[in-house]
N, C-alpha and C. Protein backbone atom coordinates (compact mmCIF):
# COMPACT_ATOMS: atom_id res chain seq x y z
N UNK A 1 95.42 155.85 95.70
CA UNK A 1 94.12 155.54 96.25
C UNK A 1 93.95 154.04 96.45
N UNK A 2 94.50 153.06 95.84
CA UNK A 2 93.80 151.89 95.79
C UNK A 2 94.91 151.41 96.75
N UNK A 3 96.11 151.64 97.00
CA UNK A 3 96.85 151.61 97.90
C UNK A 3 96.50 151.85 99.53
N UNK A 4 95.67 152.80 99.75
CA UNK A 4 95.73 153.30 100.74
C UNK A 4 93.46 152.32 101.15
N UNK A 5 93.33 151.80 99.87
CA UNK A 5 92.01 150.90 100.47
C UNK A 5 92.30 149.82 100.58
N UNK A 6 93.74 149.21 100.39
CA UNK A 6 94.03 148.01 100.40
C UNK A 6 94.79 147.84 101.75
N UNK A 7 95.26 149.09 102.42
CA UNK A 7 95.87 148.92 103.62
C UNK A 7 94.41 149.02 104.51
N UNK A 8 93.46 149.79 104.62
CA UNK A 8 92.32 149.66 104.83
C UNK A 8 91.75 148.33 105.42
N UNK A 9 92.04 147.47 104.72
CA UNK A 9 91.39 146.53 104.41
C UNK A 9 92.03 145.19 104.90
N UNK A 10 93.39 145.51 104.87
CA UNK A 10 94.40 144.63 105.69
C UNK A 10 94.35 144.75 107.01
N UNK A 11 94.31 146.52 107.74
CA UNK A 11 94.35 146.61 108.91
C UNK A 11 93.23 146.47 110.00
N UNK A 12 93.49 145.49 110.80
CA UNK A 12 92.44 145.21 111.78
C UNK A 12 91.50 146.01 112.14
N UNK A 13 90.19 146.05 112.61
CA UNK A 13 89.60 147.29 113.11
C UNK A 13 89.48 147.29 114.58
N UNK A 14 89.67 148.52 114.62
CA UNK A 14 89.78 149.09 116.24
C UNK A 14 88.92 148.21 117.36
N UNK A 15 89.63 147.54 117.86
CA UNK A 15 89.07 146.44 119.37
C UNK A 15 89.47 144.87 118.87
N UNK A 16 89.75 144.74 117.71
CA UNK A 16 89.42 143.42 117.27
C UNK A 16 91.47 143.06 116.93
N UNK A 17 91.88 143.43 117.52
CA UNK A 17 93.25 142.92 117.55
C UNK A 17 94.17 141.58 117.92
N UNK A 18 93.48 141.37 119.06
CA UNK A 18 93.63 140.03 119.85
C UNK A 18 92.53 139.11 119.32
N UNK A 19 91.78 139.08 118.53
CA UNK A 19 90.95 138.14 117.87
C UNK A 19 91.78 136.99 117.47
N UNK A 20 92.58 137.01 116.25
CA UNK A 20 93.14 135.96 115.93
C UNK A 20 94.00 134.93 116.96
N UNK A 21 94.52 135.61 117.76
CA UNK A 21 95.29 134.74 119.09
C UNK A 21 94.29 133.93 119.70
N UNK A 22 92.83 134.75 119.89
CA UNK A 22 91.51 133.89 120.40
C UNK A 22 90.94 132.58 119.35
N UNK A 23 91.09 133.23 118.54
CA UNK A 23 90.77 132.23 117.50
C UNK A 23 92.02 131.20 117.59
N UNK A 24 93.23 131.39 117.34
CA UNK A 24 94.11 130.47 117.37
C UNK A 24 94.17 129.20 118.47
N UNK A 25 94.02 130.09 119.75
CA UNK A 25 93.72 129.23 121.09
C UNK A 25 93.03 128.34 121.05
N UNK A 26 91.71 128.35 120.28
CA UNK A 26 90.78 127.75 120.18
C UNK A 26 90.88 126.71 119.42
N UNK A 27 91.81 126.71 118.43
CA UNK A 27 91.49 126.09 116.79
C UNK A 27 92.61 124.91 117.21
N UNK A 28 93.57 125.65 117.31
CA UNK A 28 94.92 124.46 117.38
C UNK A 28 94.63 123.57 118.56
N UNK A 29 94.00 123.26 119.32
CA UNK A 29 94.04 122.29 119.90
C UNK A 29 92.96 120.92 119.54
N UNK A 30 92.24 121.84 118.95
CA UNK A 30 91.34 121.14 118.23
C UNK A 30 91.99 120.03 117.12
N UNK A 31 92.79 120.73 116.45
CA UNK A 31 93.48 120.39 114.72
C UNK A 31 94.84 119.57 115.67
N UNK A 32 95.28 119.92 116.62
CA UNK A 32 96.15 119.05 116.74
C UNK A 32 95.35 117.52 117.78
N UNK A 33 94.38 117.63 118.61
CA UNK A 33 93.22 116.51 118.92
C UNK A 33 93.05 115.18 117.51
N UNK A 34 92.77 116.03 116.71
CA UNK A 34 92.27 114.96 115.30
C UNK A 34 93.80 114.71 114.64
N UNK A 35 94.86 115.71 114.46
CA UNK A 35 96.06 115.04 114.18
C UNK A 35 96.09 113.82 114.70
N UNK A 36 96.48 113.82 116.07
CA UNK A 36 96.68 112.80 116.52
C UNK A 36 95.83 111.78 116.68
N UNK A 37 94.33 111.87 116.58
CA UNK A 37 94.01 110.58 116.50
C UNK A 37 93.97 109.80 115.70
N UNK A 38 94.18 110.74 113.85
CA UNK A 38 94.47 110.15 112.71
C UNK A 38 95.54 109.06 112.99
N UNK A 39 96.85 109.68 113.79
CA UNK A 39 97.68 108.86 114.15
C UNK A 39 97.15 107.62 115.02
N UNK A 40 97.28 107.79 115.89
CA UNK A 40 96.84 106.59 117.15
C UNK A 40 95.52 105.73 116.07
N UNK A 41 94.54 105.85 114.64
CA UNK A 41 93.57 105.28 114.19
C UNK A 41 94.50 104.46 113.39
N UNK A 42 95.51 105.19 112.80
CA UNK A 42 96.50 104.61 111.90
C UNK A 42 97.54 103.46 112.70
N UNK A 43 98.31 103.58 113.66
CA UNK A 43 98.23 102.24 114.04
C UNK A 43 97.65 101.21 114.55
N UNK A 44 96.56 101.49 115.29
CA UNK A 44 96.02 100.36 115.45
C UNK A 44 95.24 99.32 114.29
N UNK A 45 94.81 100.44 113.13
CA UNK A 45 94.23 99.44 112.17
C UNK A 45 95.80 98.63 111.18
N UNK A 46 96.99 99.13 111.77
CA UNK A 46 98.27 98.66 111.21
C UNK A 46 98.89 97.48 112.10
N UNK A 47 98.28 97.56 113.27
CA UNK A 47 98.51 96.28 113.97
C UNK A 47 97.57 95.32 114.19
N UNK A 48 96.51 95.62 113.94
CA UNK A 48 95.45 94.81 113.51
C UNK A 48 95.72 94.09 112.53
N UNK A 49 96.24 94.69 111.27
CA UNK A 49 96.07 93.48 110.47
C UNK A 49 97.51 92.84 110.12
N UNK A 50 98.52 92.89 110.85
CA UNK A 50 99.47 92.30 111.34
C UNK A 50 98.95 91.42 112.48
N UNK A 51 98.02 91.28 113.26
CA UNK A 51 97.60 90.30 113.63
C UNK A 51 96.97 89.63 113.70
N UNK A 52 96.37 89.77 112.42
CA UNK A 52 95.50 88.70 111.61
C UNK A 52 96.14 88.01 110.77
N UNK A 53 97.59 88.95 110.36
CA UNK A 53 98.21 87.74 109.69
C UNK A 53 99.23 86.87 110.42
N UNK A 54 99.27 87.09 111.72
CA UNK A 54 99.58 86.32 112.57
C UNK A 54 99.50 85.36 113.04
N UNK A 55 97.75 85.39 113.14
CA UNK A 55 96.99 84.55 113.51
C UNK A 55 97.19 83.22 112.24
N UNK A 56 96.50 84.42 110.99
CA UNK A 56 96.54 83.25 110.21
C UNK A 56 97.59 82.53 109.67
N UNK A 57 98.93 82.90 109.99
CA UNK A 57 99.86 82.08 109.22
C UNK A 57 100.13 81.12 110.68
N UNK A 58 100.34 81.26 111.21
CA UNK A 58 100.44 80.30 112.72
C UNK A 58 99.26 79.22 112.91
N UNK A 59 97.97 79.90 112.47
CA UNK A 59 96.97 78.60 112.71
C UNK A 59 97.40 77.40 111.11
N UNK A 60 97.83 78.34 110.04
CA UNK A 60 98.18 77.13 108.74
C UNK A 60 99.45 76.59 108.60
N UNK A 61 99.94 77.32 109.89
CA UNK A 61 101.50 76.17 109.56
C UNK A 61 101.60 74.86 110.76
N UNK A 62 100.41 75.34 111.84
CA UNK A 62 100.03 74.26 112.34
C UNK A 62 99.27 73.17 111.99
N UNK A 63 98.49 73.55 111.13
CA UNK A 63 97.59 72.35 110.42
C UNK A 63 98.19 71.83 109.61
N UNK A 64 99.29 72.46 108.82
CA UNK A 64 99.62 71.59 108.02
C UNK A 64 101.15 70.74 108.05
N UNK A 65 101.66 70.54 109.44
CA UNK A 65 102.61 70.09 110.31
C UNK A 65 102.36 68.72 110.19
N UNK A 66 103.80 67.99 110.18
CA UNK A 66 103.34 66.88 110.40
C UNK A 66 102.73 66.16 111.69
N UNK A 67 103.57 66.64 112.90
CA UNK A 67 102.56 66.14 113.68
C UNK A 67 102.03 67.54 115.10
N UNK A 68 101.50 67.24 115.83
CA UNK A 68 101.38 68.61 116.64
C UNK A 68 102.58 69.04 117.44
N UNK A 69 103.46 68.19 117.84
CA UNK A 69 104.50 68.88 118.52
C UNK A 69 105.38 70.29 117.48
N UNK A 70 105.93 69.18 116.25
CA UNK A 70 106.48 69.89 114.99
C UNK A 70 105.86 71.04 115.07
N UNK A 71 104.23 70.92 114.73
CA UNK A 71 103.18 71.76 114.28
C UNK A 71 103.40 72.90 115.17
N UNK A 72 102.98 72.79 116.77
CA UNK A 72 102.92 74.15 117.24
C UNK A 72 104.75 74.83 117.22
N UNK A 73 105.92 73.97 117.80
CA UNK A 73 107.28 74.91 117.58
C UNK A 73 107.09 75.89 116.09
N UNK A 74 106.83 75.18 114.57
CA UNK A 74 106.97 75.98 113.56
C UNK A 74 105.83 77.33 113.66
N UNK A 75 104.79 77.05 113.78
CA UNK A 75 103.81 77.95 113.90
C UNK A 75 104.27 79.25 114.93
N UNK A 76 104.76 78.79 116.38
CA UNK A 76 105.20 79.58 117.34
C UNK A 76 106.40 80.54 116.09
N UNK A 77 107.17 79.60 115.52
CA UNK A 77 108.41 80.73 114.99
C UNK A 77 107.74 81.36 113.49
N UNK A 78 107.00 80.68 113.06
CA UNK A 78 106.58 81.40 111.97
C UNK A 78 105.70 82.69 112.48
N UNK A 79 104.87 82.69 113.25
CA UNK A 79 103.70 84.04 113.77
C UNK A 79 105.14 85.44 114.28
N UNK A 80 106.26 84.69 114.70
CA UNK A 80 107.18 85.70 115.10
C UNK A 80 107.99 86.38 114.13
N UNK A 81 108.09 85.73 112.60
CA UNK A 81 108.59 86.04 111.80
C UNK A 81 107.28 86.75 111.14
N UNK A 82 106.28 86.34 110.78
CA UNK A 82 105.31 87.53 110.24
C UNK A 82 105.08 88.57 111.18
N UNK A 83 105.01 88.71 112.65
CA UNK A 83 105.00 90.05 113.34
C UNK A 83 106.16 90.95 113.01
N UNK A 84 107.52 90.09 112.87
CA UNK A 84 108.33 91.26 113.03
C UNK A 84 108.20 91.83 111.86
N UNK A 85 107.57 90.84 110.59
CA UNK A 85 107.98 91.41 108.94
C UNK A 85 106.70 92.69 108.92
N UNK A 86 105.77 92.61 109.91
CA UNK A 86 104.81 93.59 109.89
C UNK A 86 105.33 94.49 111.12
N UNK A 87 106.22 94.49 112.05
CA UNK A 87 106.59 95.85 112.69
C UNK A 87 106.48 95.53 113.97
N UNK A 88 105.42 94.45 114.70
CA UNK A 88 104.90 93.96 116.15
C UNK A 88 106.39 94.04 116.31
N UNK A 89 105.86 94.49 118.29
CA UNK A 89 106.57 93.99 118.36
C UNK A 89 106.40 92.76 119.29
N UNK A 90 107.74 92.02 119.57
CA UNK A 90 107.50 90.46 120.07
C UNK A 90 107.11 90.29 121.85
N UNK A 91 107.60 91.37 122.37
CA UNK A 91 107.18 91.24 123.91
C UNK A 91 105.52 91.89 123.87
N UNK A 92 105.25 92.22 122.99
CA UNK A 92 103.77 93.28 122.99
C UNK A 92 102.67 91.85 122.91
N UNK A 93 103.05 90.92 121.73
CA UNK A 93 102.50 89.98 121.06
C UNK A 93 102.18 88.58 121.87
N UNK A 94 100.92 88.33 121.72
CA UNK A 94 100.62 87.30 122.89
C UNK A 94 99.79 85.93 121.96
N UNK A 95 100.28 85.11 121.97
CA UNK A 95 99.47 83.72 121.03
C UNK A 95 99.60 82.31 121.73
N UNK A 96 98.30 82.33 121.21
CA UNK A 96 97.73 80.75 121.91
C UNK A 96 97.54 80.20 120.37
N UNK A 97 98.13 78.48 121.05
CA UNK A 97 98.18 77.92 119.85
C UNK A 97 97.21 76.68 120.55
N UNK A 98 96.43 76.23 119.96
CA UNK A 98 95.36 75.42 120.32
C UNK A 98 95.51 73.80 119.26
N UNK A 99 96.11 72.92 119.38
CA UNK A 99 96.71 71.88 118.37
C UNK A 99 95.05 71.06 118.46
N UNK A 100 94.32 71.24 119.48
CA UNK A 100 93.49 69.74 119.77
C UNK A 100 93.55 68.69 119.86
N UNK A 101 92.82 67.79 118.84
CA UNK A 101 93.57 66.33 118.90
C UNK A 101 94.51 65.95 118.18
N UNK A 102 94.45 67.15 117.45
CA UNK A 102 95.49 67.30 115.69
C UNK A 102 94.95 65.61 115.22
N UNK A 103 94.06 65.69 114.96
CA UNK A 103 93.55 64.37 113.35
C UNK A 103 93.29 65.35 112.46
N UNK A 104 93.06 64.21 111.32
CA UNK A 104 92.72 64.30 109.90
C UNK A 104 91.37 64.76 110.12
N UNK A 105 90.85 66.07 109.39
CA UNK A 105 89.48 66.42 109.83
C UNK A 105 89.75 67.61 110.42
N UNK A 106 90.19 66.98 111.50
CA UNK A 106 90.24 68.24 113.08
C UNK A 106 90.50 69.62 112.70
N UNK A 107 90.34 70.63 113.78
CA UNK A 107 90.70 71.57 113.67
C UNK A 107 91.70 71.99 114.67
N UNK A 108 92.47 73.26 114.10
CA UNK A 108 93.86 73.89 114.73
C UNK A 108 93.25 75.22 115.01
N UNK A 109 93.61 75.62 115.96
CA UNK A 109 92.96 77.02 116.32
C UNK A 109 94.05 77.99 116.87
N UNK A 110 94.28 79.32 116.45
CA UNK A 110 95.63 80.25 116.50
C UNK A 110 95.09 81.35 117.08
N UNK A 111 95.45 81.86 118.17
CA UNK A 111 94.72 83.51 118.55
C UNK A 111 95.85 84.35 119.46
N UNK A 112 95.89 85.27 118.55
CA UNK A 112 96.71 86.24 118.55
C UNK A 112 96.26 87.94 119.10
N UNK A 113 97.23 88.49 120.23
CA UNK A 113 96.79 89.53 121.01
C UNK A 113 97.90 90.78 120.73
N UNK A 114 97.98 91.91 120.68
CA UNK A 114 99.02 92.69 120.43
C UNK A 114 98.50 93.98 121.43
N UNK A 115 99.09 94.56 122.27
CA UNK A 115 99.26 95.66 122.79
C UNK A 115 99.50 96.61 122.07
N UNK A 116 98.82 97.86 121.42
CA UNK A 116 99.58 98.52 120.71
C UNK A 116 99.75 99.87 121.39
N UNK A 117 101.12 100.57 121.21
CA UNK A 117 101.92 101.10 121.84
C UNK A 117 101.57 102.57 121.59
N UNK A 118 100.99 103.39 122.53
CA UNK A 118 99.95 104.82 122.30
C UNK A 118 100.88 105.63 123.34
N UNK A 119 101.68 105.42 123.61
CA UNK A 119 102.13 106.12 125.19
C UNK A 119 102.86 107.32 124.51
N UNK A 120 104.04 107.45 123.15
CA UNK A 120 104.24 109.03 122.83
C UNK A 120 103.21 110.05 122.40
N UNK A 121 101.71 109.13 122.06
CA UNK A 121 100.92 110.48 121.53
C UNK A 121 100.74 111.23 123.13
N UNK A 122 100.76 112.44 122.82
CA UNK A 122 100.46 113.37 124.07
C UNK A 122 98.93 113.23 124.37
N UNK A 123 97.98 113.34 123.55
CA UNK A 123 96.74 113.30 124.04
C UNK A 123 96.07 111.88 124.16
N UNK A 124 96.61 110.89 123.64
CA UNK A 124 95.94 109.62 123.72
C UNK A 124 97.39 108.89 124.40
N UNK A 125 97.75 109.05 125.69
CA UNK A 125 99.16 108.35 125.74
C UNK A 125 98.68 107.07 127.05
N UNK A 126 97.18 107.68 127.59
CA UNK A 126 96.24 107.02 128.46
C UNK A 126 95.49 106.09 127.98
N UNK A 127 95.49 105.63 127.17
CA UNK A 127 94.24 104.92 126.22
C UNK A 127 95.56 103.66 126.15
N UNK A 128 94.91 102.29 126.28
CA UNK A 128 95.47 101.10 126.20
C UNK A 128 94.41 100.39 125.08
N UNK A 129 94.79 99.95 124.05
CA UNK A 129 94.46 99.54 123.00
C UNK A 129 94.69 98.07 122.55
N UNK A 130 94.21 96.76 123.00
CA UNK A 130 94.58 95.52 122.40
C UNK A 130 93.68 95.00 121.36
N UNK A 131 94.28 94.71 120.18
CA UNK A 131 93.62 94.23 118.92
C UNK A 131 94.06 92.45 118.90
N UNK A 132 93.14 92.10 119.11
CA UNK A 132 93.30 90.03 119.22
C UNK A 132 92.67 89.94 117.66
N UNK A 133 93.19 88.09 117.10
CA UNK A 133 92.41 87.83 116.04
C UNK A 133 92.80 86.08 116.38
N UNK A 134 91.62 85.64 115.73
CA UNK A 134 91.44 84.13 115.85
C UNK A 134 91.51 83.67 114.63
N UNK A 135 92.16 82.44 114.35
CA UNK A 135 92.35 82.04 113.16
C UNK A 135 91.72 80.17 113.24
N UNK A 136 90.99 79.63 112.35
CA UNK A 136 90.98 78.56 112.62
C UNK A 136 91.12 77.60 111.43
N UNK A 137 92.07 76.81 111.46
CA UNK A 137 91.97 76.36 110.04
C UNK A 137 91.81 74.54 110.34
N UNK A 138 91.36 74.17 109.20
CA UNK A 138 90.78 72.60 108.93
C UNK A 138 92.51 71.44 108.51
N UNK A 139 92.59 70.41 109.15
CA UNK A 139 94.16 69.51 109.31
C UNK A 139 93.18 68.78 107.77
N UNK A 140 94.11 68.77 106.94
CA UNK A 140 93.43 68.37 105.67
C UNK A 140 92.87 67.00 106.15
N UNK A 141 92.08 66.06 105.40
CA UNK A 141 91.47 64.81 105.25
C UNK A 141 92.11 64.28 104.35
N UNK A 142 92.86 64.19 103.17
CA UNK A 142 93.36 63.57 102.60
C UNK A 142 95.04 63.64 102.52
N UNK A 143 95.70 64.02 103.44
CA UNK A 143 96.90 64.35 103.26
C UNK A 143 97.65 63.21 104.08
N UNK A 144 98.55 62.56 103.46
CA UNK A 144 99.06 61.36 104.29
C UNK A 144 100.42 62.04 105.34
N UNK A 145 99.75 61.74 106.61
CA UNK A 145 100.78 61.49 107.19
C UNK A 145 100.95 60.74 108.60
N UNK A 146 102.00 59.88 108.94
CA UNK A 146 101.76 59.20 109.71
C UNK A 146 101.06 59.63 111.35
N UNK A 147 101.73 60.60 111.49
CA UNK A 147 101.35 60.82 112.94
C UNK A 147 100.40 61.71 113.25
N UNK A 148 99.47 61.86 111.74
CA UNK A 148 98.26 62.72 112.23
C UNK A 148 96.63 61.67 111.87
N UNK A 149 97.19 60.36 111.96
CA UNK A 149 95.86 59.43 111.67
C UNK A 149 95.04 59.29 113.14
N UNK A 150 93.97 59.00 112.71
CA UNK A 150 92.76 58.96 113.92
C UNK A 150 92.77 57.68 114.86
């Protein structure tokens, strides 16, 4: 008996057979929609802050250069060595290095752009995504060096 209410109970009722395929149709595109944007949310907030630390290590290795030529070459190779240590990649990656007058005082200004790369998700492969960050840091006032006096 309890056999034969348990098959009961398993077996679909009469008309309602193709339900679950309807239901399925419905559901999985949904669940795979938010899959993927978990994905596509997950890198961009992963290249985001790879390019903030872009920004910021490029705007402090310029300020603290001895003079602005030095200043922007190291900064240029240092922002390329923190992108790659965070995953950017280097043709995606776009930076302006802003030296000013480079004095004592002054400010150095670093801004950094990254394309991030959406084209294998199937549903977001249309969506172009650039995450920029600005960095600005202060050329110390008390730090001696010759070729950054006023």
């Amino acid at each position: 008996m309890a056999r034969n209410a348990l098959r009961a109970l398993l077996r679909p009722a009469a008309g309602e057979s193709g339900g679950v395929l309807v239901e399925a149709a419905l559901v999985i595109p949904l669940v795979l929609a938010v899959a993927f944007g978990v994905v596509m949310a997950g890198r961009i907030a992963h290249a985001q802050v790879g390019v903030g630390a872009v920004a910021r290590e490029a705007g402090r290795t310029l300020a603290q250069a001895p003079s602005a030529h030095a200043g922007l070459a190291g900064a240029r190779e240092r922002a390329l060595a923190v992108a790659d240590g965070h995953g950017l990649e280097a043709a995606e990656l776009e930076l302006v290095l802003e030296a000013g007058a480079f004095r004592r005082g002054g400010t150095v200004r670093a801004r950094a752009s990254y394309r991030v790369a959406l084209g294998d998700l199937p549903l977001y492969g249309l969506i172009e995504v650039t995450v920029r960050s600005t960095h600005r840091e202060r050329v110390e006032l008390y730090r001696g060096r010759a070729t950054a006096l006023p």
